[in-house]
PDB file of N, CA and C in Angstrom:
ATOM      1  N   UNK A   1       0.847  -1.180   0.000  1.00  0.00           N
ATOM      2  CA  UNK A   1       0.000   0.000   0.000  1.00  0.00           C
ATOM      3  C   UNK A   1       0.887   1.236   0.000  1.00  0.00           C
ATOM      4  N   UNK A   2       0.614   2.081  -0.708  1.00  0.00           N
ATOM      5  CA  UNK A   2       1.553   3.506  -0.839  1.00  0.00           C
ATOM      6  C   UNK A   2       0.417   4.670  -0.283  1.00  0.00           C
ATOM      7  N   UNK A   3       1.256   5.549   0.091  1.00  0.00           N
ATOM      8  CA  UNK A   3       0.447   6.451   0.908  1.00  0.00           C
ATOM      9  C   UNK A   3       1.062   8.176   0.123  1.00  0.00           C
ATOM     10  N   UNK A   4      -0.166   8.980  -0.039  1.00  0.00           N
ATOM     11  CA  UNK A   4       0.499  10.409  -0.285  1.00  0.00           C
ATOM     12  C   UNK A   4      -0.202  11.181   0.511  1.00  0.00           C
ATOM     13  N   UNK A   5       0.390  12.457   0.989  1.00  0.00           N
ATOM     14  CA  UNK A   5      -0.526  13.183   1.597  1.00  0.00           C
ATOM     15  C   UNK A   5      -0.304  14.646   0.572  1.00  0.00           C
ATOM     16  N   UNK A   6      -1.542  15.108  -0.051  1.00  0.00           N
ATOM     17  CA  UNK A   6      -1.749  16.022  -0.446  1.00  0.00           C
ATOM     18  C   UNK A   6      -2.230  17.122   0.209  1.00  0.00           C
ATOM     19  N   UNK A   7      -2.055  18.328   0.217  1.00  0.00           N
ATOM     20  CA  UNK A   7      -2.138  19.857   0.517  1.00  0.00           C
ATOM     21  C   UNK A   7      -2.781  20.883  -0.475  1.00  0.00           C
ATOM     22  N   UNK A   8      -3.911  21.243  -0.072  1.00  0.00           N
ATOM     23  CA  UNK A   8      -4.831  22.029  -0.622  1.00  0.00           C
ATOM     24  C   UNK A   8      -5.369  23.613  -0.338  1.00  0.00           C
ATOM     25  N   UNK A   9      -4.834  23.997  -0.517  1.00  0.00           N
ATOM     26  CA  UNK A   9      -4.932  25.587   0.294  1.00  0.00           C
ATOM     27  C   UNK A   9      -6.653  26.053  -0.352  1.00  0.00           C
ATOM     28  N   UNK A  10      -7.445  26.720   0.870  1.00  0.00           N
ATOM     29  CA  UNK A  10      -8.469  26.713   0.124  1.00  0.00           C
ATOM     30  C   UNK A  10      -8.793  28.424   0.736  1.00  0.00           C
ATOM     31  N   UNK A  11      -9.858  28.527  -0.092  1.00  0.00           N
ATOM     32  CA  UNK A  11     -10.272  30.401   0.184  1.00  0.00           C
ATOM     33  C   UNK A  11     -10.350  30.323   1.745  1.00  0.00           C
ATOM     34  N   UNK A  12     -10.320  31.818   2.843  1.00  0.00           N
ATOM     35  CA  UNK A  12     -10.562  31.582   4.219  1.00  0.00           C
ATOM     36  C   UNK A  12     -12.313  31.523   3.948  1.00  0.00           C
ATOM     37  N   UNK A  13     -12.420  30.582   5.363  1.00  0.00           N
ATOM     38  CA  UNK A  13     -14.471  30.752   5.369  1.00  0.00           C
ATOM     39  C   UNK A  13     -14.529  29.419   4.628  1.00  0.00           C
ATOM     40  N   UNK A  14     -13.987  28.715   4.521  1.00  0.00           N
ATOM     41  CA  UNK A  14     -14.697  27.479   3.545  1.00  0.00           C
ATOM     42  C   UNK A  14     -14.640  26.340   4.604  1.00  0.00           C
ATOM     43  N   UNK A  15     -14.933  26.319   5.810  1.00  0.00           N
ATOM     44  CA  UNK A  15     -15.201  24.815   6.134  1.00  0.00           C
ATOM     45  C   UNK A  15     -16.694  24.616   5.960  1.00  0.00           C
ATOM     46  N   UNK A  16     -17.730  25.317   5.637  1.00  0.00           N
ATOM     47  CA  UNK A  16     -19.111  25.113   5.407  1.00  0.00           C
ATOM     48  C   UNK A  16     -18.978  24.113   4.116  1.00  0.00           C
ATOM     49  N   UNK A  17     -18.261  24.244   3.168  1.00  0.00           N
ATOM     50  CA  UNK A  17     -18.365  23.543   1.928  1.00  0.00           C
ATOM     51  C   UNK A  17     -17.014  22.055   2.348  1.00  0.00           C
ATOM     52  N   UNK A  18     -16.144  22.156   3.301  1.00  0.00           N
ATOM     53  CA  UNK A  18     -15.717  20.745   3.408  1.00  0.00           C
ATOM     54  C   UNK A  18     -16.975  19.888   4.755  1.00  0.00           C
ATOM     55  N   UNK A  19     -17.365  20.807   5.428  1.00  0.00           N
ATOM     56  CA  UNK A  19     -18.092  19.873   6.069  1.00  0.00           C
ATOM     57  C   UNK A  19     -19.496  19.106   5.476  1.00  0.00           C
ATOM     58  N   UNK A  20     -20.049  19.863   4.512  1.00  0.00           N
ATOM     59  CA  UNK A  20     -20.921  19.362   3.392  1.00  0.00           C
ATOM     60  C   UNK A  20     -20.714  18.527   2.511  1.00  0.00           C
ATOM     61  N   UNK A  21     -19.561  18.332   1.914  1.00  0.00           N
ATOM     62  CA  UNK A  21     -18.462  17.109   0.700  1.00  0.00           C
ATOM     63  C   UNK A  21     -19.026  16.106   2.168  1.00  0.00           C
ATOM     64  N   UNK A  22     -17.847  16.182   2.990  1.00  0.00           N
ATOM     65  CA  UNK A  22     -17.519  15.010   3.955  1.00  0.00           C
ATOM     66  C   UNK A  22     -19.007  14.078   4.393  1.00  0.00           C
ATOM     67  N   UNK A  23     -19.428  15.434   4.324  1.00  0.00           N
ATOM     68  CA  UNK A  23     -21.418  14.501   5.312  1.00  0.00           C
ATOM     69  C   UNK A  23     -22.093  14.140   4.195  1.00  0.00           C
ATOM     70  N   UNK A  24     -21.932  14.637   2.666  1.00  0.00           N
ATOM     71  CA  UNK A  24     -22.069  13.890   1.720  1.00  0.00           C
ATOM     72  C   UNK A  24     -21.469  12.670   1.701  1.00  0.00           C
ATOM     73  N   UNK A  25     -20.210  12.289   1.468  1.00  0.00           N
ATOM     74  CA  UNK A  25     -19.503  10.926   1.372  1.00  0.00           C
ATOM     75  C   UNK A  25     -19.651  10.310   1.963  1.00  0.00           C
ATOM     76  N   UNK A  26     -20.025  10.393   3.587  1.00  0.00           N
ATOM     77  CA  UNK A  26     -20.660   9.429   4.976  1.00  0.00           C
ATOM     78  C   UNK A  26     -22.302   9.125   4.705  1.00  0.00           C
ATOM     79  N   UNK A  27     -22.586  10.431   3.474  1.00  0.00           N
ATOM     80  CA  UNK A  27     -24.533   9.361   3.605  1.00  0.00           C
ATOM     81  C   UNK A  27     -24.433   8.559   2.278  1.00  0.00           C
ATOM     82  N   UNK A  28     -23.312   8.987   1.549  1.00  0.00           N
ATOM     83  CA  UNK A  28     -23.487   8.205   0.193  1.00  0.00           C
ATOM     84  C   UNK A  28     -22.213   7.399   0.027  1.00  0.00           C
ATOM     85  N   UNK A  29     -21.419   6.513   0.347  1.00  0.00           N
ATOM     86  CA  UNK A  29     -19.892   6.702   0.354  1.00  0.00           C
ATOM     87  C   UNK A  29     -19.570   5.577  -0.680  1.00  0.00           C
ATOM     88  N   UNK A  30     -20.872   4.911  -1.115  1.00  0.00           N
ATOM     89  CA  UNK A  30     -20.945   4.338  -2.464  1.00  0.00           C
ATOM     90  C   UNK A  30     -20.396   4.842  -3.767  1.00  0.00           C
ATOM     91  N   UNK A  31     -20.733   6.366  -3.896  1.00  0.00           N
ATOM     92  CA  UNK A  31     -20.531   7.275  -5.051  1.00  0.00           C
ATOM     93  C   UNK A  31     -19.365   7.210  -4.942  1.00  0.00           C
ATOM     94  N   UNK A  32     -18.343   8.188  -3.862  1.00  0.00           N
ATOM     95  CA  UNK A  32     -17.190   8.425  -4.021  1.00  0.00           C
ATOM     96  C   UNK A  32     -16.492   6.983  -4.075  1.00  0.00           C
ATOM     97  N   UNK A  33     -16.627   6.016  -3.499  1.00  0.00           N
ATOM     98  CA  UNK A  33     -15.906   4.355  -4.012  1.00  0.00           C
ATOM     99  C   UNK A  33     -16.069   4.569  -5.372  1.00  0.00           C
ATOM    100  N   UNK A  34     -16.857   4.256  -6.151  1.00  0.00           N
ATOM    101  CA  UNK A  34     -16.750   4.046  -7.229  1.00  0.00           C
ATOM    102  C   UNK A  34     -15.884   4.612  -7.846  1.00  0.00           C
ATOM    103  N   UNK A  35     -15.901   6.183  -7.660  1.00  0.00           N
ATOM    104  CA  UNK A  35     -15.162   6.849  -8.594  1.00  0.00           C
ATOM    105  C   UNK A  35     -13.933   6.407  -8.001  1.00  0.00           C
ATOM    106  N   UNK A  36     -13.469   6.587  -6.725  1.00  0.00           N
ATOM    107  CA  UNK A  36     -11.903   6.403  -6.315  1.00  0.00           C
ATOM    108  C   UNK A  36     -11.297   4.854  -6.857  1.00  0.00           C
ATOM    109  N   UNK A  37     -12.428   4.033  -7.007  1.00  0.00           N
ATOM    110  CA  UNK A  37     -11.615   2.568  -7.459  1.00  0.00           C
ATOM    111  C   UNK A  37     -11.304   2.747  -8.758  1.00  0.00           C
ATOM    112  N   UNK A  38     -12.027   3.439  -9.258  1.00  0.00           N
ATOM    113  CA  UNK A  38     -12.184   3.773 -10.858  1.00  0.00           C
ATOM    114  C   UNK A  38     -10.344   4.511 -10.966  1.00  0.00           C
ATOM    115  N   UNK A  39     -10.381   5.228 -10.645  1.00  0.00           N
ATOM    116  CA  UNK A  39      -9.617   6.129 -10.495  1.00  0.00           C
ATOM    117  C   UNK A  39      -8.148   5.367  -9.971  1.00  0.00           C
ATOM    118  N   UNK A  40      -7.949   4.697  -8.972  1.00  0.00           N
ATOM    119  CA  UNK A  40      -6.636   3.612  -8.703  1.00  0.00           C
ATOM    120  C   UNK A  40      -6.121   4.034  -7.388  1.00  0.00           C
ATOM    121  N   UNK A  41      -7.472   5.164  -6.529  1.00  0.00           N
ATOM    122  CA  UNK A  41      -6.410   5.533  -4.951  1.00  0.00           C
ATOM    123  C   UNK A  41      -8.100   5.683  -4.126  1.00  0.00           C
ATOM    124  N   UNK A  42      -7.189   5.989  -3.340  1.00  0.00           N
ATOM    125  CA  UNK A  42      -8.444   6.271  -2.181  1.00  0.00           C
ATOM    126  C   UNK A  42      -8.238   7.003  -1.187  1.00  0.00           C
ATOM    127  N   UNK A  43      -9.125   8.105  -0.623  1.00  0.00           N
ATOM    128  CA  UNK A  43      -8.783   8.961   0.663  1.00  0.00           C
ATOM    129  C   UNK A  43      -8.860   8.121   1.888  1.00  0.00           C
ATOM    130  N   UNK A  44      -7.880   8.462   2.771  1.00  0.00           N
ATOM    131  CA  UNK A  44      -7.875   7.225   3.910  1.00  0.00           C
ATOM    132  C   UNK A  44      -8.178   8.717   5.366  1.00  0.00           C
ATOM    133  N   UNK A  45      -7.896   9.386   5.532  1.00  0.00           N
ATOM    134  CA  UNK A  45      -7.870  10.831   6.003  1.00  0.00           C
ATOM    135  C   UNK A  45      -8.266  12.439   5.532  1.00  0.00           C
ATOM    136  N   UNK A  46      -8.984  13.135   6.160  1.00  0.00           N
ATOM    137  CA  UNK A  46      -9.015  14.614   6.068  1.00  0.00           C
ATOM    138  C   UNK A  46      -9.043  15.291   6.918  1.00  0.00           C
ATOM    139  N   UNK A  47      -7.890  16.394   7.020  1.00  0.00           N
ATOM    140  CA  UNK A  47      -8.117  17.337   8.028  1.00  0.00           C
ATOM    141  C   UNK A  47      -7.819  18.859   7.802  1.00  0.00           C
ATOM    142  N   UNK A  48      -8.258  19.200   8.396  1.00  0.00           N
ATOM    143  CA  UNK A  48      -8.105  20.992   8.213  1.00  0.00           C
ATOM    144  C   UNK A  48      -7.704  21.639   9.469  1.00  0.00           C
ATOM    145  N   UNK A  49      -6.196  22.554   8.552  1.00  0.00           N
ATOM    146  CA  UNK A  49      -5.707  23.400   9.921  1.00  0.00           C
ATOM    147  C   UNK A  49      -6.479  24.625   9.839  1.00  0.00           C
ATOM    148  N   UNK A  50      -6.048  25.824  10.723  1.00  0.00           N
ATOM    149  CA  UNK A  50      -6.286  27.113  11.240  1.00  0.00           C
ATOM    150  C   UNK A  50      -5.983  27.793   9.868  1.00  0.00           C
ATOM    151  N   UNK A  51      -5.417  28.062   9.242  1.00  0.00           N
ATOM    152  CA  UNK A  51      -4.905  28.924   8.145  1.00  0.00           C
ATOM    153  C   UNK A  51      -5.920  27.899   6.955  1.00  0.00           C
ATOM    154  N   UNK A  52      -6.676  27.332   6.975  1.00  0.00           N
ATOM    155  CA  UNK A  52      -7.564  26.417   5.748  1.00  0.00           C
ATOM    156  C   UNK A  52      -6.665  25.949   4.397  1.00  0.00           C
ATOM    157  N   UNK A  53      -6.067  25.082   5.500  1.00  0.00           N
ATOM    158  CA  UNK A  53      -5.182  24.131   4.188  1.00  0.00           C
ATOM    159  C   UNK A  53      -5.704  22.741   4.506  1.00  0.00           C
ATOM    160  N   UNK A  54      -6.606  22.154   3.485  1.00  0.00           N
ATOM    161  CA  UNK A  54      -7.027  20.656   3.575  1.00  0.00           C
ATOM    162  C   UNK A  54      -5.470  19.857   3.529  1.00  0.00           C
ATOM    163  N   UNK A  55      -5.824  18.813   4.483  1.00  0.00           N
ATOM    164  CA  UNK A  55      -5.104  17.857   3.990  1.00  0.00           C
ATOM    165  C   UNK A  55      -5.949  16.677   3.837  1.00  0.00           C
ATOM    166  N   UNK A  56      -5.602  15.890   2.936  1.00  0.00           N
ATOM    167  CA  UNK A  56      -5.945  14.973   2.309  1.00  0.00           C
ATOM    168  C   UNK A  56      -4.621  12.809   2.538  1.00  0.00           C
ATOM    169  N   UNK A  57      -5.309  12.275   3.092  1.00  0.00           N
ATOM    170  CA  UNK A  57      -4.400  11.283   2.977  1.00  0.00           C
ATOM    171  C   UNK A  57      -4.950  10.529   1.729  1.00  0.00           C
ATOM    172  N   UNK A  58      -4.140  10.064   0.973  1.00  0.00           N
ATOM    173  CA  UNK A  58      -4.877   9.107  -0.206  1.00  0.00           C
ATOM    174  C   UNK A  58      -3.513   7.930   0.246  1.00  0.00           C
ATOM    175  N   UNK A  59      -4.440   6.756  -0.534  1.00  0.00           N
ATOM    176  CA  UNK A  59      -3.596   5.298  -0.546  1.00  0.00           C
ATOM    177  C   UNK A  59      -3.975   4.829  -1.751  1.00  0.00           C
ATOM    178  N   UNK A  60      -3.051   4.107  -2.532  1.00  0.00           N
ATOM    179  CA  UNK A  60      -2.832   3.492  -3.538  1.00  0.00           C
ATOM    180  C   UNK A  60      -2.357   2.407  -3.576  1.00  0.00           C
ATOM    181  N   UNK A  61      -2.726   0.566  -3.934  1.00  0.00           N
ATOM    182  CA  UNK A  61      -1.577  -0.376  -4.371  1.00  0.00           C
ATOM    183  C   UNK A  61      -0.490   0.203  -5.063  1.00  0.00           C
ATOM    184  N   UNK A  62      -0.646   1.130  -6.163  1.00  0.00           N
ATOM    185  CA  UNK A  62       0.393   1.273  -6.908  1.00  0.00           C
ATOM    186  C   UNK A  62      -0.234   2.743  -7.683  1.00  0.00           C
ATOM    187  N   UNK A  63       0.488   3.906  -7.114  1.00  0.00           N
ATOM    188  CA  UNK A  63       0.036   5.181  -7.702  1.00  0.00           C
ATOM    189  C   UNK A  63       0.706   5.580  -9.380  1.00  0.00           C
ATOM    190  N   UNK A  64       1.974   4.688  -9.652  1.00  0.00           N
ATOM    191  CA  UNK A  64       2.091   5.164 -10.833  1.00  0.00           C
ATOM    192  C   UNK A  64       1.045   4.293 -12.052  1.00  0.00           C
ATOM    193  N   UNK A  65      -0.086   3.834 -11.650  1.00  0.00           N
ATOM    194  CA  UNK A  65      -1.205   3.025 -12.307  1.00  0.00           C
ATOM    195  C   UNK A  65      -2.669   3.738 -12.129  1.00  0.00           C
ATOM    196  N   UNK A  66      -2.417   5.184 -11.315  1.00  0.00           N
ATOM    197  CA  UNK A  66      -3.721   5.784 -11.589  1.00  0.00           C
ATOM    198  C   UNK A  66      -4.187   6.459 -12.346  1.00  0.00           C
ATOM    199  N   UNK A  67      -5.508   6.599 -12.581  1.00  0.00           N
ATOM    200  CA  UNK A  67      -6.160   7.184 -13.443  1.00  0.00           C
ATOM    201  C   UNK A  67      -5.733   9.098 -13.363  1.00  0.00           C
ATOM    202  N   UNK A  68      -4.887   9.617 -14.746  1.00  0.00           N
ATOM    203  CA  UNK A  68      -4.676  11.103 -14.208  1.00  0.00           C
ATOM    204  C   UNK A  68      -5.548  11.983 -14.827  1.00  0.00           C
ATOM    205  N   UNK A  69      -6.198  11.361 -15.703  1.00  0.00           N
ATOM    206  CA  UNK A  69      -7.164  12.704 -16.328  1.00  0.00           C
ATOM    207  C   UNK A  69      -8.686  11.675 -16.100  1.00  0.00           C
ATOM    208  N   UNK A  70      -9.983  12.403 -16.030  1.00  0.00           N
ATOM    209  CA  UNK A  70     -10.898  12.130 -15.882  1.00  0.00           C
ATOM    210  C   UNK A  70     -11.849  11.669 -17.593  1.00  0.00           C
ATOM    211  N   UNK A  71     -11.120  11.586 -18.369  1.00  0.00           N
ATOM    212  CA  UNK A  71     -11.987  11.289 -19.834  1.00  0.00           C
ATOM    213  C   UNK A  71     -12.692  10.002 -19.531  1.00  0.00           C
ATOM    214  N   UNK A  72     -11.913   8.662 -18.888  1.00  0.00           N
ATOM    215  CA  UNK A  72     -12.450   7.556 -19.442  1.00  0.00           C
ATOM    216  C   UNK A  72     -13.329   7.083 -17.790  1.00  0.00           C
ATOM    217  N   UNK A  73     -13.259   8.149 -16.877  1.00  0.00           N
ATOM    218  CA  UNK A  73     -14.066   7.954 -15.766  1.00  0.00           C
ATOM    219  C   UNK A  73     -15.698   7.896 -15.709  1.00  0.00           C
ATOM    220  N   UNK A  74     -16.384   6.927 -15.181  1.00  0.00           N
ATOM    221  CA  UNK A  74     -17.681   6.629 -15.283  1.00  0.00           C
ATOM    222  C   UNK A  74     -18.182   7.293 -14.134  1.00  0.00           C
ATOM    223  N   UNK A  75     -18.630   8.396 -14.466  1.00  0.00           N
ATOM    224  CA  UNK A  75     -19.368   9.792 -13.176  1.00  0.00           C
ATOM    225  C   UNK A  75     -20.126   9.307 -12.641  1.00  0.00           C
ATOM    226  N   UNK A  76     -20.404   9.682 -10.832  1.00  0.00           N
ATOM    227  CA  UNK A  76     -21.668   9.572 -10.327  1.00  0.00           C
ATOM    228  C   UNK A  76     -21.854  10.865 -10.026  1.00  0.00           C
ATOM    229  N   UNK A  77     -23.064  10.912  -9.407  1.00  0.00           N
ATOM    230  CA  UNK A  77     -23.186  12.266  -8.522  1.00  0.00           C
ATOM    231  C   UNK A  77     -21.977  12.745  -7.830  1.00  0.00           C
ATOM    232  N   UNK A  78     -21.329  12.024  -7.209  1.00  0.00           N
ATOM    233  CA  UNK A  78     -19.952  12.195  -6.581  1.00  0.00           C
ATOM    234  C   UNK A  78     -19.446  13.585  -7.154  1.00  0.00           C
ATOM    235  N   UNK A  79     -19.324  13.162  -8.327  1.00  0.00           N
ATOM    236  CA  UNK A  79     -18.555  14.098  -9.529  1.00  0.00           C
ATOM    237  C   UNK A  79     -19.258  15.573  -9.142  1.00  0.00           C
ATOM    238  N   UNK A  80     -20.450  15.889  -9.006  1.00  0.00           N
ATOM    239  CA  UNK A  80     -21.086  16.895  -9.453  1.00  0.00           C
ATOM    240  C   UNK A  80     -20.800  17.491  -8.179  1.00  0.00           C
ATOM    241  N   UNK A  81     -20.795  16.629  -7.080  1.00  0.00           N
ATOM    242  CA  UNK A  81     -20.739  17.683  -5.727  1.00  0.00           C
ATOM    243  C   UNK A  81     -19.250  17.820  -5.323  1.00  0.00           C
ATOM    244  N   UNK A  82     -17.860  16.747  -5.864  1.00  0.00           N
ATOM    245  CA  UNK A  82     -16.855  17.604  -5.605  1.00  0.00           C
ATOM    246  C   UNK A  82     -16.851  18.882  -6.894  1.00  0.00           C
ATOM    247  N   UNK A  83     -17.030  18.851  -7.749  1.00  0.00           N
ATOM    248  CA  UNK A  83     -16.742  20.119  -8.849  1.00  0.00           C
ATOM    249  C   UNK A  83     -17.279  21.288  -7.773  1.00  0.00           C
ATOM    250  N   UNK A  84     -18.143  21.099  -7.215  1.00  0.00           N
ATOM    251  CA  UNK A  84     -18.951  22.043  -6.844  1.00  0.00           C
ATOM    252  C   UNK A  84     -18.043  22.282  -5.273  1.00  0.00           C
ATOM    253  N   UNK A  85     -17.130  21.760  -5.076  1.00  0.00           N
ATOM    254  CA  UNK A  85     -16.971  21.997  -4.157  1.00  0.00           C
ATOM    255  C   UNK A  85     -15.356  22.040  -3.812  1.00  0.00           C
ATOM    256  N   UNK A  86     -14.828  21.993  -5.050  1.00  0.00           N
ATOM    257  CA  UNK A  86     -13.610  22.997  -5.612  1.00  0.00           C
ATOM    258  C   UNK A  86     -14.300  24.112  -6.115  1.00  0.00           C
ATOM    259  N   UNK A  87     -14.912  24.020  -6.792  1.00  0.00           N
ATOM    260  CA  UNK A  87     -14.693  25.475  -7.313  1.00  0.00           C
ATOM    261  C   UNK A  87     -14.984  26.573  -6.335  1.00  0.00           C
ATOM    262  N   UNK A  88     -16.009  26.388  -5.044  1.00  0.00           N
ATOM    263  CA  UNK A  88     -16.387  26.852  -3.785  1.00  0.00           C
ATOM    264  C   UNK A  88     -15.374  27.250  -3.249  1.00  0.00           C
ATOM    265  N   UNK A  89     -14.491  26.191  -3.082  1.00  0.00           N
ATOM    266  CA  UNK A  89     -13.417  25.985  -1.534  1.00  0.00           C
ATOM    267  C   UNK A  89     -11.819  26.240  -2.316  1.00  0.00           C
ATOM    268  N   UNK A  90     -11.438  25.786  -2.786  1.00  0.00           N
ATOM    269  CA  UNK A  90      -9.941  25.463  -3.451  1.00  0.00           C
ATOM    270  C   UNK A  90      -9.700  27.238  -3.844  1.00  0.00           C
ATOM    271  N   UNK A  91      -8.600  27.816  -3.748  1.00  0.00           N
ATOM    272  CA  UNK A  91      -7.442  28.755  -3.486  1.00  0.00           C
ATOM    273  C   UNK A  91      -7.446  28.953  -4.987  1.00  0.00           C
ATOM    274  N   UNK A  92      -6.795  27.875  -5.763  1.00  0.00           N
ATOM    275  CA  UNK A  92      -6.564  27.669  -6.932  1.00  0.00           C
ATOM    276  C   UNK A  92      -6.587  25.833  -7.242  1.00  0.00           C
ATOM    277  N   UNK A  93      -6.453  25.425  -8.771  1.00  0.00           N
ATOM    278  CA  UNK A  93      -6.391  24.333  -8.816  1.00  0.00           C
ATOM    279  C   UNK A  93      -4.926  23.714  -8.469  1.00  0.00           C
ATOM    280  N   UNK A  94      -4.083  24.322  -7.936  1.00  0.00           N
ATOM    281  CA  UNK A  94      -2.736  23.801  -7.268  1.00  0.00           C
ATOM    282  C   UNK A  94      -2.767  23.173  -6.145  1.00  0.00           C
ATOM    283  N   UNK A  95      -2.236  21.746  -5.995  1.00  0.00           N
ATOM    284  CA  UNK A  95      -2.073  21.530  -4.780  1.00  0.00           C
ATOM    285  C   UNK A  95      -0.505  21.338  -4.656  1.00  0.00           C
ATOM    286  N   UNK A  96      -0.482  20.617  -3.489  1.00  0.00           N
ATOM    287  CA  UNK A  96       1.142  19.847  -3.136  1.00  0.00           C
ATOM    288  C   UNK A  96       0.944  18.761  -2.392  1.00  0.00           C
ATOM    289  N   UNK A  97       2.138  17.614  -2.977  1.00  0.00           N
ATOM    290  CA  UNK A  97       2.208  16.385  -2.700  1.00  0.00           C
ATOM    291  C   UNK A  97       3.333  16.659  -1.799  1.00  0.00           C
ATOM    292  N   UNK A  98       2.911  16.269  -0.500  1.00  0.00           N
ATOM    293  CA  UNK A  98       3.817  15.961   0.995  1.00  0.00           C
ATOM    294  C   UNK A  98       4.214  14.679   0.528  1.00  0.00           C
ATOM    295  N   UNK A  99       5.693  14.827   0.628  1.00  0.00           N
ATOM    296  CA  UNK A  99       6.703  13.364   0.343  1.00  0.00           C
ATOM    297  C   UNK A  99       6.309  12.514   1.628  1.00  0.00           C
ATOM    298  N   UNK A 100       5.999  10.856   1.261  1.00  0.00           N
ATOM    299  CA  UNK A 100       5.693  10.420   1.901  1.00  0.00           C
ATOM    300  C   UNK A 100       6.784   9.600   2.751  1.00  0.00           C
ATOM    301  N   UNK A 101       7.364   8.789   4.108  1.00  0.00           N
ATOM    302  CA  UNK A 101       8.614   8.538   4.433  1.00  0.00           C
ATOM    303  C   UNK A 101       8.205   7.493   4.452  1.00  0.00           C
ATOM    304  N   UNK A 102       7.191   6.989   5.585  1.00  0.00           N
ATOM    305  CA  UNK A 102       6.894   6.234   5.793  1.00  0.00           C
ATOM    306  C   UNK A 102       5.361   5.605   5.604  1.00  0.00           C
ATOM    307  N   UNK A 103       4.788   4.106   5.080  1.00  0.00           N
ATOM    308  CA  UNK A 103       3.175   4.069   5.420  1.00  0.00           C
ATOM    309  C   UNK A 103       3.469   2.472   6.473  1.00  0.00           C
ATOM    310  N   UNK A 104       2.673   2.600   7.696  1.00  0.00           N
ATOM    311  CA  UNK A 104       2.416   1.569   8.546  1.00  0.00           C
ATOM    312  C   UNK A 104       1.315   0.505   8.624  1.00  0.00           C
ATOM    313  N   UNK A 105       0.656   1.341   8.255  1.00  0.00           N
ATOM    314  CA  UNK A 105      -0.499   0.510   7.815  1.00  0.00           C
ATOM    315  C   UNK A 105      -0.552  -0.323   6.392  1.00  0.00           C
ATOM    316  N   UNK A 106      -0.599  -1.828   6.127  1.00  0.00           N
ATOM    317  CA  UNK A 106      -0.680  -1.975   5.009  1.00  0.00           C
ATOM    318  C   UNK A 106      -2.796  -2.235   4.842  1.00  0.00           C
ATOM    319  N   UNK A 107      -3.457  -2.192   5.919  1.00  0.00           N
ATOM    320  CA  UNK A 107      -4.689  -2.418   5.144  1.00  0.00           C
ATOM    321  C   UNK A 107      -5.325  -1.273   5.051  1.00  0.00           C
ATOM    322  N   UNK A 108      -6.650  -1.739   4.275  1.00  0.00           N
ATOM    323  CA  UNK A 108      -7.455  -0.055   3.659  1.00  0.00           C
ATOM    324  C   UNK A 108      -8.662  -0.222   3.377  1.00  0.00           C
ATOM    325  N   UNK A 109      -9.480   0.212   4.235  1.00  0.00           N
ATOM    326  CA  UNK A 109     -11.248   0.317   3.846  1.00  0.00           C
ATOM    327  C   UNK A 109     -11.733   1.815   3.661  1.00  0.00           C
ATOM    328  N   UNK A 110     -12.745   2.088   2.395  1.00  0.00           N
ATOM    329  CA  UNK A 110     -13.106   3.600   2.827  1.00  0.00           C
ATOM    330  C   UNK A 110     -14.958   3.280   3.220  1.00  0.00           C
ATOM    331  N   UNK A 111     -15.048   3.570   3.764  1.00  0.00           N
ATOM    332  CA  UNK A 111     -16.479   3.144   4.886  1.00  0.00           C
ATOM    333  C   UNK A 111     -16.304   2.167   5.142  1.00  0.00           C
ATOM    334  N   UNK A 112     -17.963   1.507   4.360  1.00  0.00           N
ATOM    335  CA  UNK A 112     -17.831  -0.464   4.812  1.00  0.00           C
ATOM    336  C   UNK A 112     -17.166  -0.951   3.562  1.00  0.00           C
ATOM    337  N   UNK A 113     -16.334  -0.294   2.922  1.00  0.00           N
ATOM    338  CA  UNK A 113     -15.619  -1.014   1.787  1.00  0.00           C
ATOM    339  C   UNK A 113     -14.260  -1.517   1.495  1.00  0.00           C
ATOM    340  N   UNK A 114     -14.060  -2.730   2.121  1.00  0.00           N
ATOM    341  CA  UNK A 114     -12.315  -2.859   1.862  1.00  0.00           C
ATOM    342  C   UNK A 114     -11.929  -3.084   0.780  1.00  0.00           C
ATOM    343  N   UNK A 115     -10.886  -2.146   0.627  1.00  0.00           N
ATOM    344  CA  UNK A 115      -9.984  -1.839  -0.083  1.00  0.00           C
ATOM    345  C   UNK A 115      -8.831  -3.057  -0.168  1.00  0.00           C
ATOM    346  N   UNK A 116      -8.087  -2.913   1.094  1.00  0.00           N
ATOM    347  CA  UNK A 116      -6.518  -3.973   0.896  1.00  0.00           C
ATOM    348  C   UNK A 116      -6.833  -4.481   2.607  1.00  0.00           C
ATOM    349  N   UNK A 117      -7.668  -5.556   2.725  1.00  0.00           N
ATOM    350  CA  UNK A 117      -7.721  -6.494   3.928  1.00  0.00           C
ATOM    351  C   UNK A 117      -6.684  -6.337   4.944  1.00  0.00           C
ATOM    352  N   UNK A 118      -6.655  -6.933   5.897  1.00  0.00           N
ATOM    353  CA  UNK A 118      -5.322  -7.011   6.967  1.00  0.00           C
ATOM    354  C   UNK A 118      -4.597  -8.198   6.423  1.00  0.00           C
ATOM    355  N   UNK A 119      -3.140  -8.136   6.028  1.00  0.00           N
ATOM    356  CA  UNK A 119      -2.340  -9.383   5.612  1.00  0.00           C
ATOM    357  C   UNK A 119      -2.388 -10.138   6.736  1.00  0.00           C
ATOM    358  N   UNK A 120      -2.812 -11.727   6.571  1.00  0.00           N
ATOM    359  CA  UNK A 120      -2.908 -12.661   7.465  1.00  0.00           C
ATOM    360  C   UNK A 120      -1.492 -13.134   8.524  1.00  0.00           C
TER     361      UNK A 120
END
């Protein structure tokens, strides 16, 4: 399992629009699976400091095998409420990838959905 942590600087005043994504993905967390399996990673973490920089943990079997542009992605609603919620929240479309040192965890579920089991 590979781990990145991405950095998202977003306008000040925007936790109304991450706490809305998030309570979206906890009543629907079907949508965002799909797209993230689709896609080849998955958010394992989110948090937000004082100065409103998301961080984001994502996990991957293997990140140089993910999906980088969205053409051949099969949309759900998912789609419609993050667009809507970059274009709300996000600074700019720049982020930054925090070098990762270490990942400890090798398993991975996002809700009730596992991802990479506990190795026996």
């Amino acid at each position: 399992m590979q781990t990145k942590l991405i950095k998202i600087p977003l306008k000040p005043g925007s936790r109304a629009p991450v706490d809305k994504l998030i309570s979206y993905m906890k009543s629907s967390p079907e949508l965002p699976f799909n797209e993230m399996n689709q896609k080849g990673y998955f958010w394992d973490s989110v948090f937000l400091d004082a100065q409103f920089n998301l961080y984001i943990v994502i996990k991957s079997p293997d990140f140089s095998s993910v999906m980088l542009n969205n053409d051949d992605l099969v949309e759900t609603d998912f789609r419609a409420m993050y667009e809507k919620f970059r274009q709300q929240a996000w600074q700019s479309d720049v982020y930054e990838d925090i070098e990762a040192l270490a990942c400890f965890n090798q398993a991975l579920s996002f809700e009730q959905f596992d991802i990479m089991p506990e190795p026996a």
